[in-house]
PDB file of N, CA and C in Angstrom:
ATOM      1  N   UNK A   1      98.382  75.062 135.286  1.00  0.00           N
ATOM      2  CA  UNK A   1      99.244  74.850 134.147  1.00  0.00           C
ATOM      3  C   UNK A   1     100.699  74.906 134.572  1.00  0.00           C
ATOM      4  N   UNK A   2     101.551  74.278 133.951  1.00  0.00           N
ATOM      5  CA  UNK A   2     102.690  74.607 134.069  1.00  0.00           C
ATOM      6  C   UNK A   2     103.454  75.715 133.716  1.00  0.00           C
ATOM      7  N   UNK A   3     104.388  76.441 135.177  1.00  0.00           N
ATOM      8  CA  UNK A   3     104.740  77.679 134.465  1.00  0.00           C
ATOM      9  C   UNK A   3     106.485  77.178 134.893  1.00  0.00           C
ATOM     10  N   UNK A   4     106.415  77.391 133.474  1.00  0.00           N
ATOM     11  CA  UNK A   4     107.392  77.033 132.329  1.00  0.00           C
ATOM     12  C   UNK A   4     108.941  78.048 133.115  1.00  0.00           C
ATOM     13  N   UNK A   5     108.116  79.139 133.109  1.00  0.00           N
ATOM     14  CA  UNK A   5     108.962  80.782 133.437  1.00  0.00           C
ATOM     15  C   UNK A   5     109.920  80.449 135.040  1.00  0.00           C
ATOM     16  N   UNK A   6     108.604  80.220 135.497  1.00  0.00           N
ATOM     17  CA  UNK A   6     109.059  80.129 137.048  1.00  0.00           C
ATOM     18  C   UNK A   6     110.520  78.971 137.012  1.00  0.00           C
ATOM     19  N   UNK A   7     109.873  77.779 136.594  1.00  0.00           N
ATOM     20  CA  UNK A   7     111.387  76.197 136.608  1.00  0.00           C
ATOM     21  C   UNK A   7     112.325  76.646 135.498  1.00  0.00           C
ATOM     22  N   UNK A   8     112.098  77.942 134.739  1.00  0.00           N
ATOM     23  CA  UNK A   8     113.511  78.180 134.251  1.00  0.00           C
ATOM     24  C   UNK A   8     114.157  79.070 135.206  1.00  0.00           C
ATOM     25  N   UNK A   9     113.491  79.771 135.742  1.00  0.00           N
ATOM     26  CA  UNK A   9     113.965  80.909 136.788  1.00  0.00           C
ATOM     27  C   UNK A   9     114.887  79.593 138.014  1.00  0.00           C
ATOM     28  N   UNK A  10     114.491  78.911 138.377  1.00  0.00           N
ATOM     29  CA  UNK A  10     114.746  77.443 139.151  1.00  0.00           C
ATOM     30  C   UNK A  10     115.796  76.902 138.795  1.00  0.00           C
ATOM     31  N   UNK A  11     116.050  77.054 137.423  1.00  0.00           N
ATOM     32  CA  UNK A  11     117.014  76.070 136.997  1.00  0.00           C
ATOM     33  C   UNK A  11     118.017  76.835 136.764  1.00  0.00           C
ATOM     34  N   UNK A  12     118.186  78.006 136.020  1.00  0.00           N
ATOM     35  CA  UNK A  12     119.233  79.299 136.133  1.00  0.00           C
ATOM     36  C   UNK A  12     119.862  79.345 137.850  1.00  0.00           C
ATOM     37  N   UNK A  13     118.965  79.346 138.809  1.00  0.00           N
ATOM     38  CA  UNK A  13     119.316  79.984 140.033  1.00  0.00           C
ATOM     39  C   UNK A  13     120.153  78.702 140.966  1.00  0.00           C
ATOM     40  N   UNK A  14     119.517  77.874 141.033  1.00  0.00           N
ATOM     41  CA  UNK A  14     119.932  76.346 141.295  1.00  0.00           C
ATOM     42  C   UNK A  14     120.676  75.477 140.498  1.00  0.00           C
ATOM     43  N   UNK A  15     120.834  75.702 139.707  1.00  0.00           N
ATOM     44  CA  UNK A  15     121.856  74.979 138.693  1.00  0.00           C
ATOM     45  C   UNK A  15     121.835  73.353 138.504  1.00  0.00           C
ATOM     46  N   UNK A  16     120.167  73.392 138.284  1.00  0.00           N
ATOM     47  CA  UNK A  16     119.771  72.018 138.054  1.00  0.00           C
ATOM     48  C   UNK A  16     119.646  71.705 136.734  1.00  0.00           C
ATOM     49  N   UNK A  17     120.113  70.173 136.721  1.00  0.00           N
ATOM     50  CA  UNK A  17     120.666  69.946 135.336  1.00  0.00           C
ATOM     51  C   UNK A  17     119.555  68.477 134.785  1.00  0.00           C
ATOM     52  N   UNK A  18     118.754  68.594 135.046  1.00  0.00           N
ATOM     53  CA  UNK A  18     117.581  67.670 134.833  1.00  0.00           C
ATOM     54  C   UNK A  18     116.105  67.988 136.247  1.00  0.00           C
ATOM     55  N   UNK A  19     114.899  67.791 135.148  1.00  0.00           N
ATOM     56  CA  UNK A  19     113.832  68.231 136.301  1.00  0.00           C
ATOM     57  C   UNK A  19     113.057  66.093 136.353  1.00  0.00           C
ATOM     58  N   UNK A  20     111.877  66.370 137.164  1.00  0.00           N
ATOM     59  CA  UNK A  20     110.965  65.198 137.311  1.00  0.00           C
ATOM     60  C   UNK A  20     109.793  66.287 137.003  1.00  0.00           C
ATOM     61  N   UNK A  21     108.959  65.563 135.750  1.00  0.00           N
ATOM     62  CA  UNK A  21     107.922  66.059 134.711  1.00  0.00           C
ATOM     63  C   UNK A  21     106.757  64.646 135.724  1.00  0.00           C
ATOM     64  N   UNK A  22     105.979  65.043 136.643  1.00  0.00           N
ATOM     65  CA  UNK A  22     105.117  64.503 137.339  1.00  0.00           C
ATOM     66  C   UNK A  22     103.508  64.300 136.866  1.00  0.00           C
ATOM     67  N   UNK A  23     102.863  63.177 137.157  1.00  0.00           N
ATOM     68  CA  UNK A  23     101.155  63.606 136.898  1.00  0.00           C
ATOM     69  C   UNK A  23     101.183  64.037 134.942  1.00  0.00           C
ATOM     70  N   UNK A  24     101.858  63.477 134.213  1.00  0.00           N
ATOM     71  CA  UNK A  24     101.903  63.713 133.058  1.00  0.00           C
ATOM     72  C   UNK A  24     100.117  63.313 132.653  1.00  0.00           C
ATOM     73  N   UNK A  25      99.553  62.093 133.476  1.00  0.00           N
ATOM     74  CA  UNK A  25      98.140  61.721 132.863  1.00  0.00           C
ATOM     75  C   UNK A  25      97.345  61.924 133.128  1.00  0.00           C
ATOM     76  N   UNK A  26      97.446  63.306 133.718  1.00  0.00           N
ATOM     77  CA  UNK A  26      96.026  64.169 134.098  1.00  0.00           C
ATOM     78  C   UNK A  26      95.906  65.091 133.180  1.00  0.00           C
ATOM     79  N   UNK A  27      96.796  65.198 132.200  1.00  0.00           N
ATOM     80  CA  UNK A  27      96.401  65.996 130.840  1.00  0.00           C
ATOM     81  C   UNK A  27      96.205  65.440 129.801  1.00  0.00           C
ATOM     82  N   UNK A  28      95.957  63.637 130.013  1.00  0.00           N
ATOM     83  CA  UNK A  28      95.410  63.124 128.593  1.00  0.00           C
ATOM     84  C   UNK A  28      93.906  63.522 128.360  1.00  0.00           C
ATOM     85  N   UNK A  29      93.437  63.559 127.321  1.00  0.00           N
ATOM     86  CA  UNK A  29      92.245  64.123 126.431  1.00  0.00           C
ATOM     87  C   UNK A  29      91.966  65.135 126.566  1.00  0.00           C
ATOM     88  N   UNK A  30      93.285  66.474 127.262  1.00  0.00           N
ATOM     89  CA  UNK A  30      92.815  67.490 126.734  1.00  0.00           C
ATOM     90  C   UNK A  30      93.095  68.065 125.587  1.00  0.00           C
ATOM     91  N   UNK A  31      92.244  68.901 124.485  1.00  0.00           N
ATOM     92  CA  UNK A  31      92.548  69.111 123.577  1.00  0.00           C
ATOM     93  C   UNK A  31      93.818  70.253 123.468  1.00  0.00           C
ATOM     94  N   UNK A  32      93.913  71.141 124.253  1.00  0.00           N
ATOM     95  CA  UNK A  32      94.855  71.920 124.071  1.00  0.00           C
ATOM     96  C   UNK A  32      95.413  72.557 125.555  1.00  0.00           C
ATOM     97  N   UNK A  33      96.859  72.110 125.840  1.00  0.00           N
ATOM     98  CA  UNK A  33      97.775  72.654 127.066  1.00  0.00           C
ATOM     99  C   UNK A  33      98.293  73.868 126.792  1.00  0.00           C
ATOM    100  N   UNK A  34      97.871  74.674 127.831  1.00  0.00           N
ATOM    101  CA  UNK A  34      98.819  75.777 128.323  1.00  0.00           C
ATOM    102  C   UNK A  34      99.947  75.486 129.041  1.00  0.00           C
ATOM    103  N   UNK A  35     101.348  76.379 128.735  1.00  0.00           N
ATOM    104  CA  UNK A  35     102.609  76.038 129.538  1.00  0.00           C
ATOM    105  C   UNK A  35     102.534  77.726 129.546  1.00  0.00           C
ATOM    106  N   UNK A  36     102.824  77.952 130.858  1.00  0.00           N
ATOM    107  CA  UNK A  36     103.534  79.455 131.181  1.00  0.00           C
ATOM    108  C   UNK A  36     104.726  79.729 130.719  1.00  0.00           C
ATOM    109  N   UNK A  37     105.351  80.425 129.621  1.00  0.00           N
ATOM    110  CA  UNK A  37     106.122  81.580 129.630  1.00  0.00           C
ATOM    111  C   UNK A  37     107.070  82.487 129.887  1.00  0.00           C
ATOM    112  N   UNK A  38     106.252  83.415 130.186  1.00  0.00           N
ATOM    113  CA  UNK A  38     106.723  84.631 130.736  1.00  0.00           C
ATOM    114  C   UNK A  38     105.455  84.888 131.991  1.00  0.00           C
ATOM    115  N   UNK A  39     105.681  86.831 132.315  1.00  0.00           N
ATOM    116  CA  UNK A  39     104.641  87.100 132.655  1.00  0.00           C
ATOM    117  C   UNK A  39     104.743  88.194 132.535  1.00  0.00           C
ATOM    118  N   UNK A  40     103.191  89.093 132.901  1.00  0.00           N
ATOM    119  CA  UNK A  40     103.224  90.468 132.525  1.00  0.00           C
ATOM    120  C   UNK A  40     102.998  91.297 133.663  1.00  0.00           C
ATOM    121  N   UNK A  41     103.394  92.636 133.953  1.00  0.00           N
ATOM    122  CA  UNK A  41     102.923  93.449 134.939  1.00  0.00           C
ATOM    123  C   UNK A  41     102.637  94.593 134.310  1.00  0.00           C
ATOM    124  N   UNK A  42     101.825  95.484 134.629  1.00  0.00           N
ATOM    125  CA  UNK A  42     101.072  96.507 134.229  1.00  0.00           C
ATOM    126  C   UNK A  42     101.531  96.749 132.523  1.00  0.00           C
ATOM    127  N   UNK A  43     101.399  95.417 131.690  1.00  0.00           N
ATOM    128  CA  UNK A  43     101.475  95.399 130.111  1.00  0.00           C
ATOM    129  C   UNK A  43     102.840  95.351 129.475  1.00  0.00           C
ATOM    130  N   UNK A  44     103.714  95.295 130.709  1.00  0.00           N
ATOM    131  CA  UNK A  44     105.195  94.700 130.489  1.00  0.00           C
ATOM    132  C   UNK A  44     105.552  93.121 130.380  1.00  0.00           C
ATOM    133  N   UNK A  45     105.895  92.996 129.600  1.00  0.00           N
ATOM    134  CA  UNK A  45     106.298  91.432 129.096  1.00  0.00           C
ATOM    135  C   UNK A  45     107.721  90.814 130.159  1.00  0.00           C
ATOM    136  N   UNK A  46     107.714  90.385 131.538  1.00  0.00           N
ATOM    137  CA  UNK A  46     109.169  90.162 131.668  1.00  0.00           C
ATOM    138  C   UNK A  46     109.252  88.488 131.864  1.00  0.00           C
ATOM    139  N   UNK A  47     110.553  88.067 131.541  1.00  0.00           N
ATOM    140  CA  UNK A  47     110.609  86.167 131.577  1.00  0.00           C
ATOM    141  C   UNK A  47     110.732  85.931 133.153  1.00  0.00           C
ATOM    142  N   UNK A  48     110.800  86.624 134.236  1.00  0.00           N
ATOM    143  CA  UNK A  48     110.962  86.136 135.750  1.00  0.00           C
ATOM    144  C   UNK A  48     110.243  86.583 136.895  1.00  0.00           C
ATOM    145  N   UNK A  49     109.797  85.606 137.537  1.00  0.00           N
ATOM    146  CA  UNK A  49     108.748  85.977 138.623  1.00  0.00           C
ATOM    147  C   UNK A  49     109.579  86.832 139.700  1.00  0.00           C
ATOM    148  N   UNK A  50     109.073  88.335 139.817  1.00  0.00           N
ATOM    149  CA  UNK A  50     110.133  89.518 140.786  1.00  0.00           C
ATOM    150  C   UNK A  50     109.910  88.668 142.477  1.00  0.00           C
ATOM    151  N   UNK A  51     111.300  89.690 142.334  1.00  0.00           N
ATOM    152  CA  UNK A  51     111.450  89.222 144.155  1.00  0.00           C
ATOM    153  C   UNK A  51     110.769  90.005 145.089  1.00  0.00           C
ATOM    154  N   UNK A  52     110.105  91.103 144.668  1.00  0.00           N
ATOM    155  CA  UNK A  52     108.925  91.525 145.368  1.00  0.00           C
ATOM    156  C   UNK A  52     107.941  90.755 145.406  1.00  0.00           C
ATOM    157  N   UNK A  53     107.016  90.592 146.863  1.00  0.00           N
ATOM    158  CA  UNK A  53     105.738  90.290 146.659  1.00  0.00           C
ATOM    159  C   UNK A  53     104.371  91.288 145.888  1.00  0.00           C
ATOM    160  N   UNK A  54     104.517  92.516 146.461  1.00  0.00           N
ATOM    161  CA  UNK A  54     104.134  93.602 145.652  1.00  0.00           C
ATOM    162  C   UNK A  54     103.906  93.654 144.167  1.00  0.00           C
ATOM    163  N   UNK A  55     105.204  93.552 143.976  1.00  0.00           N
ATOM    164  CA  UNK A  55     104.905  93.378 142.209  1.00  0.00           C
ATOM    165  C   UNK A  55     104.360  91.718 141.887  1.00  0.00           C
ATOM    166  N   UNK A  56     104.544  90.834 142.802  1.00  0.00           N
ATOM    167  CA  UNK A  56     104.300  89.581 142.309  1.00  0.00           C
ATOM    168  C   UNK A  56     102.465  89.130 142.384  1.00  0.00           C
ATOM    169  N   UNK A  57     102.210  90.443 143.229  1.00  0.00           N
ATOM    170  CA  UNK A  57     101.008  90.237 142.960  1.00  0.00           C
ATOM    171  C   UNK A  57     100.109  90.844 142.060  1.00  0.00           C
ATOM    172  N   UNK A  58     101.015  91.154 141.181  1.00  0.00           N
ATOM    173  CA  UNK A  58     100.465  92.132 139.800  1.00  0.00           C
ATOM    174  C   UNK A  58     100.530  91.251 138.340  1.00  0.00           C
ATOM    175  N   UNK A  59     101.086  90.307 138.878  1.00  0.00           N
ATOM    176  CA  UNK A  59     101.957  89.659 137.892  1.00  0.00           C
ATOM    177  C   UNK A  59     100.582  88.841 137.166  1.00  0.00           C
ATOM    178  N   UNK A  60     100.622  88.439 135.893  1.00  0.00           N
ATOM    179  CA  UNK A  60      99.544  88.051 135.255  1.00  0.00           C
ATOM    180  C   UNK A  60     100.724  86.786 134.006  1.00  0.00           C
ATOM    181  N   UNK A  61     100.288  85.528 133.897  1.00  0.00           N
ATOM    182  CA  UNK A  61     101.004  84.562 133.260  1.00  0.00           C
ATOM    183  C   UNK A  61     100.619  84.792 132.024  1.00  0.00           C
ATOM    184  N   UNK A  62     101.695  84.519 130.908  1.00  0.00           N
ATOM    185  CA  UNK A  62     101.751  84.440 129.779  1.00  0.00           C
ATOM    186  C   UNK A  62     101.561  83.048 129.509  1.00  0.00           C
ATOM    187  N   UNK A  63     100.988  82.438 128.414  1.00  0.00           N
ATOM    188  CA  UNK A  63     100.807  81.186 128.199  1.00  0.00           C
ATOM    189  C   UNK A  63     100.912  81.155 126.279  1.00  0.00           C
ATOM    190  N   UNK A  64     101.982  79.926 126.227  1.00  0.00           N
ATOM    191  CA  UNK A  64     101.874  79.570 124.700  1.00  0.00           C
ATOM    192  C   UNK A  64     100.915  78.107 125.140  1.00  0.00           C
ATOM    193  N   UNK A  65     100.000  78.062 123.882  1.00  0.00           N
ATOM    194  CA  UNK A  65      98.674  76.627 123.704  1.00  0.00           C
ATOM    195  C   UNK A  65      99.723  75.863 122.587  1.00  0.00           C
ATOM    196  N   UNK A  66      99.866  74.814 123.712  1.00  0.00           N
ATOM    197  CA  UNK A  66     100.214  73.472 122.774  1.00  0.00           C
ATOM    198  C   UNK A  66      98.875  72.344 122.448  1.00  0.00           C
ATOM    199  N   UNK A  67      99.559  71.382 121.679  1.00  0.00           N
ATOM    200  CA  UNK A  67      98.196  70.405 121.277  1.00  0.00           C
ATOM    201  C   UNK A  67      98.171  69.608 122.101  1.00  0.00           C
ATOM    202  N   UNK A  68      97.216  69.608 122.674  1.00  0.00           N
ATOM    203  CA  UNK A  68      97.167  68.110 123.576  1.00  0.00           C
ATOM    204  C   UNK A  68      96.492  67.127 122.950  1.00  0.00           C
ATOM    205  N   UNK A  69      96.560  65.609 123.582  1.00  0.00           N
ATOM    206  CA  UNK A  69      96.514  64.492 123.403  1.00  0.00           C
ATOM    207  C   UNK A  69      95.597  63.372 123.599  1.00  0.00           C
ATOM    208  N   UNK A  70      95.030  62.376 122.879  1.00  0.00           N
ATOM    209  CA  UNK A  70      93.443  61.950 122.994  1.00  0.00           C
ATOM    210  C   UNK A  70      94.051  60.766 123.937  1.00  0.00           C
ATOM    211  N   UNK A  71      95.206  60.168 123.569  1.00  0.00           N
ATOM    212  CA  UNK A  71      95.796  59.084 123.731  1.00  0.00           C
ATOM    213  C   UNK A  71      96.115  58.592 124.799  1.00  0.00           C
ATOM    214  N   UNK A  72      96.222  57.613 126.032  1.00  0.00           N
ATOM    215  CA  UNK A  72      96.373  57.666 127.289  1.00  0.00           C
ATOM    216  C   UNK A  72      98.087  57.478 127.488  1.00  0.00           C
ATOM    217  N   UNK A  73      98.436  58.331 128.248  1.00  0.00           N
ATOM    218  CA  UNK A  73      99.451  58.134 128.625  1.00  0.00           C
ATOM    219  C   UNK A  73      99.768  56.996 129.744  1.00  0.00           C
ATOM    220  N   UNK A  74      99.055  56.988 130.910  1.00  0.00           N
ATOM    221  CA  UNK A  74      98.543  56.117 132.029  1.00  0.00           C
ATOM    222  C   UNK A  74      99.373  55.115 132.327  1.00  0.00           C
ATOM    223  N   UNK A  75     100.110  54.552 132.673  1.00  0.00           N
ATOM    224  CA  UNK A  75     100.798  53.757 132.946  1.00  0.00           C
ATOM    225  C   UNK A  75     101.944  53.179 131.974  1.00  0.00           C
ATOM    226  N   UNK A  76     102.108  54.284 131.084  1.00  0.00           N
ATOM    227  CA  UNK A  76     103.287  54.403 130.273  1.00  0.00           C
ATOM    228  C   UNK A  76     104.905  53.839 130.979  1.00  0.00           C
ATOM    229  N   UNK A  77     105.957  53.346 130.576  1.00  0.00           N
ATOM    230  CA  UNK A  77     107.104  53.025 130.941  1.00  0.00           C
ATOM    231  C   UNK A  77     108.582  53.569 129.959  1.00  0.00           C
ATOM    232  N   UNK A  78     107.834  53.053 129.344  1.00  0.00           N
ATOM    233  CA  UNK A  78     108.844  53.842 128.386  1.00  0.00           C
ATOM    234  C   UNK A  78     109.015  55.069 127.372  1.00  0.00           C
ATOM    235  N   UNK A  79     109.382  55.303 126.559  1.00  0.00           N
ATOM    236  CA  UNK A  79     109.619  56.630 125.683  1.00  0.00           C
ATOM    237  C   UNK A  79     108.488  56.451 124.592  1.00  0.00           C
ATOM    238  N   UNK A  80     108.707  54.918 124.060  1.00  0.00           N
ATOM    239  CA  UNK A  80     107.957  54.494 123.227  1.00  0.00           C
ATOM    240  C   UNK A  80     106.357  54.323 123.153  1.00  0.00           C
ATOM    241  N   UNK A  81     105.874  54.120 124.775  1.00  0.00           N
ATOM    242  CA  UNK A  81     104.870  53.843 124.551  1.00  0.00           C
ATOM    243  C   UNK A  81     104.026  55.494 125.012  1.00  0.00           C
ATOM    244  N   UNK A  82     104.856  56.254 124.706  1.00  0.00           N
ATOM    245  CA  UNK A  82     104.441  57.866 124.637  1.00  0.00           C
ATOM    246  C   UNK A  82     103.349  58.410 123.275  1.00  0.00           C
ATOM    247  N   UNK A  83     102.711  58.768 123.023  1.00  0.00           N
ATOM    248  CA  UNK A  83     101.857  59.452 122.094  1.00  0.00           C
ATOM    249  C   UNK A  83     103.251  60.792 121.878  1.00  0.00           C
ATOM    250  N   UNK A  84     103.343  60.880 120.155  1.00  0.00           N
ATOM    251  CA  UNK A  84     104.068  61.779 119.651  1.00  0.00           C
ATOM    252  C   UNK A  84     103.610  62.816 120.369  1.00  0.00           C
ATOM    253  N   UNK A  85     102.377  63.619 120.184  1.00  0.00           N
ATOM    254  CA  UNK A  85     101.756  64.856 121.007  1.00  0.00           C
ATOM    255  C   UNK A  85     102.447  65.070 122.059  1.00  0.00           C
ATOM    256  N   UNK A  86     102.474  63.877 122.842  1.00  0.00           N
ATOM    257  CA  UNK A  86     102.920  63.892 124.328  1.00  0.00           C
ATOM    258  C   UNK A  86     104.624  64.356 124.868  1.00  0.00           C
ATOM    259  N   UNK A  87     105.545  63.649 123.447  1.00  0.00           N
ATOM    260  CA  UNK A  87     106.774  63.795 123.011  1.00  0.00           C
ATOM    261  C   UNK A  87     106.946  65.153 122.897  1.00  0.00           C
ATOM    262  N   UNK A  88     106.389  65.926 122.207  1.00  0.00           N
ATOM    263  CA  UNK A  88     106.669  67.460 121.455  1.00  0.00           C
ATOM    264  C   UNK A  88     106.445  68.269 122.763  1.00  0.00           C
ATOM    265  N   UNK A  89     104.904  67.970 123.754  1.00  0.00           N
ATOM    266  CA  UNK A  89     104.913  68.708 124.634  1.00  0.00           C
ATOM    267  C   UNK A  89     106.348  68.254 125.767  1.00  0.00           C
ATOM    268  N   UNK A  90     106.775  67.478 126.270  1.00  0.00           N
ATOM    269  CA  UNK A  90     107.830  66.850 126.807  1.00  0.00           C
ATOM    270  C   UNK A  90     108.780  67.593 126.063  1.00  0.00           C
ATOM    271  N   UNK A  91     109.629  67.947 124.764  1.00  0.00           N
ATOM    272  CA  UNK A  91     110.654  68.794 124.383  1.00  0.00           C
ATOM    273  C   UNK A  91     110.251  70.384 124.611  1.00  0.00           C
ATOM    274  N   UNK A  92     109.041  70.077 124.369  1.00  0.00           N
ATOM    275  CA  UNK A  92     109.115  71.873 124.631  1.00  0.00           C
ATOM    276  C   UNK A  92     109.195  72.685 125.444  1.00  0.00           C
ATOM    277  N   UNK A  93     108.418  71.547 126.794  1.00  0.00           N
ATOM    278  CA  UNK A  93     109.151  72.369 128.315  1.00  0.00           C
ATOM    279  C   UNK A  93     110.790  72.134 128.593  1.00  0.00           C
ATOM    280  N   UNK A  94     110.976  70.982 128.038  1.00  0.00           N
ATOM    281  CA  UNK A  94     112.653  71.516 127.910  1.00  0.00           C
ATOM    282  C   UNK A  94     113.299  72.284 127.197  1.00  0.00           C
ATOM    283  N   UNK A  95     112.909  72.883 126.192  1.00  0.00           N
ATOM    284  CA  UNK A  95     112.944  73.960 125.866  1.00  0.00           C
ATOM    285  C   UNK A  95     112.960  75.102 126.265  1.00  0.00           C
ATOM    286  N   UNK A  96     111.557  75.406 127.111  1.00  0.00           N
ATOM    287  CA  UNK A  96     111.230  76.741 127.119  1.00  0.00           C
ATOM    288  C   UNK A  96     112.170  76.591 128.925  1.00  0.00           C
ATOM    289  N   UNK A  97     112.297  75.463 129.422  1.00  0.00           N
ATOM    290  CA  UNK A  97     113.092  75.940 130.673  1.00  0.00           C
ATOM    291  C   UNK A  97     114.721  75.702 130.707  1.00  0.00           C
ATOM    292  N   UNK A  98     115.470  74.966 129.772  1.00  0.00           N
ATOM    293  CA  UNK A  98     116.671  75.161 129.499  1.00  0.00           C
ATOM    294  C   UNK A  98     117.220  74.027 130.256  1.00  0.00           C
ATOM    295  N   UNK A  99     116.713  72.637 130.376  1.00  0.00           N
ATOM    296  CA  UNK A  99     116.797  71.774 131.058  1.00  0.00           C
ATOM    297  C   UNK A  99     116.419  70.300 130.317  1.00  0.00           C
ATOM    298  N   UNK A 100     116.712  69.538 130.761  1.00  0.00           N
ATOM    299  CA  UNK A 100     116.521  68.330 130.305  1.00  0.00           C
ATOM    300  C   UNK A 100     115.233  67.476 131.257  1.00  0.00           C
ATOM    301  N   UNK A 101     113.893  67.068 130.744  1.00  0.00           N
ATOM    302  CA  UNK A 101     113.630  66.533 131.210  1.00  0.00           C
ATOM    303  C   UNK A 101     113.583  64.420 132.012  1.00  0.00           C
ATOM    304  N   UNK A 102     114.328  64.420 132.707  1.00  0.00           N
ATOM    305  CA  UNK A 102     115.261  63.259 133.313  1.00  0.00           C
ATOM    306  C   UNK A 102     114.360  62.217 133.320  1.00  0.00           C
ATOM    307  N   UNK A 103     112.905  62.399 134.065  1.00  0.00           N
ATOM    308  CA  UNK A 103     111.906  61.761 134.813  1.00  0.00           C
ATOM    309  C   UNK A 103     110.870  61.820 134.646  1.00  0.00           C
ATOM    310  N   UNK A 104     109.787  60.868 133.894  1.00  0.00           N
ATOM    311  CA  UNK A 104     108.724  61.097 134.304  1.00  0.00           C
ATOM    312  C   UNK A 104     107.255  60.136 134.789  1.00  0.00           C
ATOM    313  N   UNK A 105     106.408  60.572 135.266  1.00  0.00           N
ATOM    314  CA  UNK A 105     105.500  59.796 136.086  1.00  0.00           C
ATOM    315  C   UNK A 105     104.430  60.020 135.246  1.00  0.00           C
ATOM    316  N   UNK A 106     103.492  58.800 134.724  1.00  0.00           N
ATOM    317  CA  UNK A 106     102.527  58.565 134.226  1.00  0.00           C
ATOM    318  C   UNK A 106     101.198  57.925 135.127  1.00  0.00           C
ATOM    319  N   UNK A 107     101.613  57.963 136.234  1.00  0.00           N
ATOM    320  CA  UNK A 107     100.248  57.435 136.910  1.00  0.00           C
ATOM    321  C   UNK A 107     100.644  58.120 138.550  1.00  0.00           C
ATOM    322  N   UNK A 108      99.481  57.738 139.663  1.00  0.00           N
ATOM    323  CA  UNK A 108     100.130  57.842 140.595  1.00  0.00           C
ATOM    324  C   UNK A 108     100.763  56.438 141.407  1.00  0.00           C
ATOM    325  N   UNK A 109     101.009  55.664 140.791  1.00  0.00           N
ATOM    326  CA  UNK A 109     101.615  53.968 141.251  1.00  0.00           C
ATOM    327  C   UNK A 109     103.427  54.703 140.444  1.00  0.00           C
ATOM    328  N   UNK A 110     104.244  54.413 142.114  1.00  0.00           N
ATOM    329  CA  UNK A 110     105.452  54.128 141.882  1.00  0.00           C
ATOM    330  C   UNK A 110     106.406  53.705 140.673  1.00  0.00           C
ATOM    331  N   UNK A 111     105.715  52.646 140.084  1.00  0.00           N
ATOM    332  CA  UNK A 111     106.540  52.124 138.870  1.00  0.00           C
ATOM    333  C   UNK A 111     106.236  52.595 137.442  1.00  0.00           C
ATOM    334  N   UNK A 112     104.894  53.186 137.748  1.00  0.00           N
ATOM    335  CA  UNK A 112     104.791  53.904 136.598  1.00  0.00           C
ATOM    336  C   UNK A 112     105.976  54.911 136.045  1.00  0.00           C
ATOM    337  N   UNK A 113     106.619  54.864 135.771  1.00  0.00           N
ATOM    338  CA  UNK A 113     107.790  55.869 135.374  1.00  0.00           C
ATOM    339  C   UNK A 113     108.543  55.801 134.064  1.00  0.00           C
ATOM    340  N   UNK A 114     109.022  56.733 133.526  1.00  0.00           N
ATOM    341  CA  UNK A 114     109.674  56.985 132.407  1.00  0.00           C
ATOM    342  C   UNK A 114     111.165  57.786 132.466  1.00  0.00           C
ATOM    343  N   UNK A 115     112.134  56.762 132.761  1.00  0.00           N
ATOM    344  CA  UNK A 115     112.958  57.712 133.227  1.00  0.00           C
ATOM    345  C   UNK A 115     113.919  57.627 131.490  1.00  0.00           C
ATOM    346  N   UNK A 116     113.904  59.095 131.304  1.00  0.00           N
ATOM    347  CA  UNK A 116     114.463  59.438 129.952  1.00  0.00           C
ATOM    348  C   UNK A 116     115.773  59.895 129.903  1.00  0.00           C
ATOM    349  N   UNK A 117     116.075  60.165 131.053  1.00  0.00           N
ATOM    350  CA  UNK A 117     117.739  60.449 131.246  1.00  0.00           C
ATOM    351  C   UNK A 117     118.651  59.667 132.619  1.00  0.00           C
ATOM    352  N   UNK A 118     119.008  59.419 132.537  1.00  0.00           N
ATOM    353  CA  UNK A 118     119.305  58.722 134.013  1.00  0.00           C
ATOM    354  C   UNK A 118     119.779  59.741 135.054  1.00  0.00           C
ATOM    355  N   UNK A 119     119.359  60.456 135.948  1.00  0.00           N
ATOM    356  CA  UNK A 119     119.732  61.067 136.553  1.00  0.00           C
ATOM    357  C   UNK A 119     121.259  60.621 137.520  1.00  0.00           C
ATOM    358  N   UNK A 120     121.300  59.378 137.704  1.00  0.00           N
ATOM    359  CA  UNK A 120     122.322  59.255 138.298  1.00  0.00           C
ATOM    360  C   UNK A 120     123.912  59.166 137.691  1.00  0.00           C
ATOM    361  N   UNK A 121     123.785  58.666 136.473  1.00  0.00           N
ATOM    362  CA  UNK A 121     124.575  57.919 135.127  1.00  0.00           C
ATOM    363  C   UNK A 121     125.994  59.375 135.675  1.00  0.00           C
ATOM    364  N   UNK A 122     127.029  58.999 135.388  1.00  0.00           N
ATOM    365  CA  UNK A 122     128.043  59.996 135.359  1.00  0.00           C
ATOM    366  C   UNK A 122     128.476  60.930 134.517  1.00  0.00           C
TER     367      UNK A 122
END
């Protein structure tokens, strides 16, 4: 699943200002996606994966269930030919990581792509 926690931790630390949302159509027809969160250690709720390994191996993912989608994404190009479902999950990891998602890939063929922000644009 995608953890959500970790590419905000990524994007705070690196100061990246758009991600690439990859393999989007290996989650068509599932009924319901997990996105990671947070995470927990011994029943503590914290939003960032520690810089210990020690504690990181205690660490247990938090997950909010979004709706997933019957609809094929698959060789999608544009915004439009997105399933709404697919849209909401797409805002909400920008959401939950504080980032804009720029890019994304609907198949594994090159042109398959959806680029929603222009990463290069000034």
């Amino acid at each position: 699943w995608f953890d959500g926690a970790l590419v905000r931790q990524a994007v705070k630390v690196n100061g990246i200002d758009g991600i690439a949302l990859t393999k989007l159509d290996v989650l068509d027809g599932m009924r319901e996606i997990k996105v990671c969160t947070g995470y927990r250690i011994d029943g503590d709720a914290i939003g960032h994966l520690p810089a210990s390994t020690v504690r990181q191996a205690k660490v247990e993912p938090v997950y909010e269930v979004l709706e997933g989608w019957s609809e094929s994404t698959r060789g999608a190009r544009s915004w439009a030919e997105l399933p709404a479902t697919t849209v909401k999950y797409i805002r909400r990891i920008e959401e939950i990581i504080g980032a804009p998602v720029a890019v994304l890939s609907t198949s594994p063929k090159r042109e398959d792509v959806v680029l929603v922000h222009d990463p290069f644009a000034d």
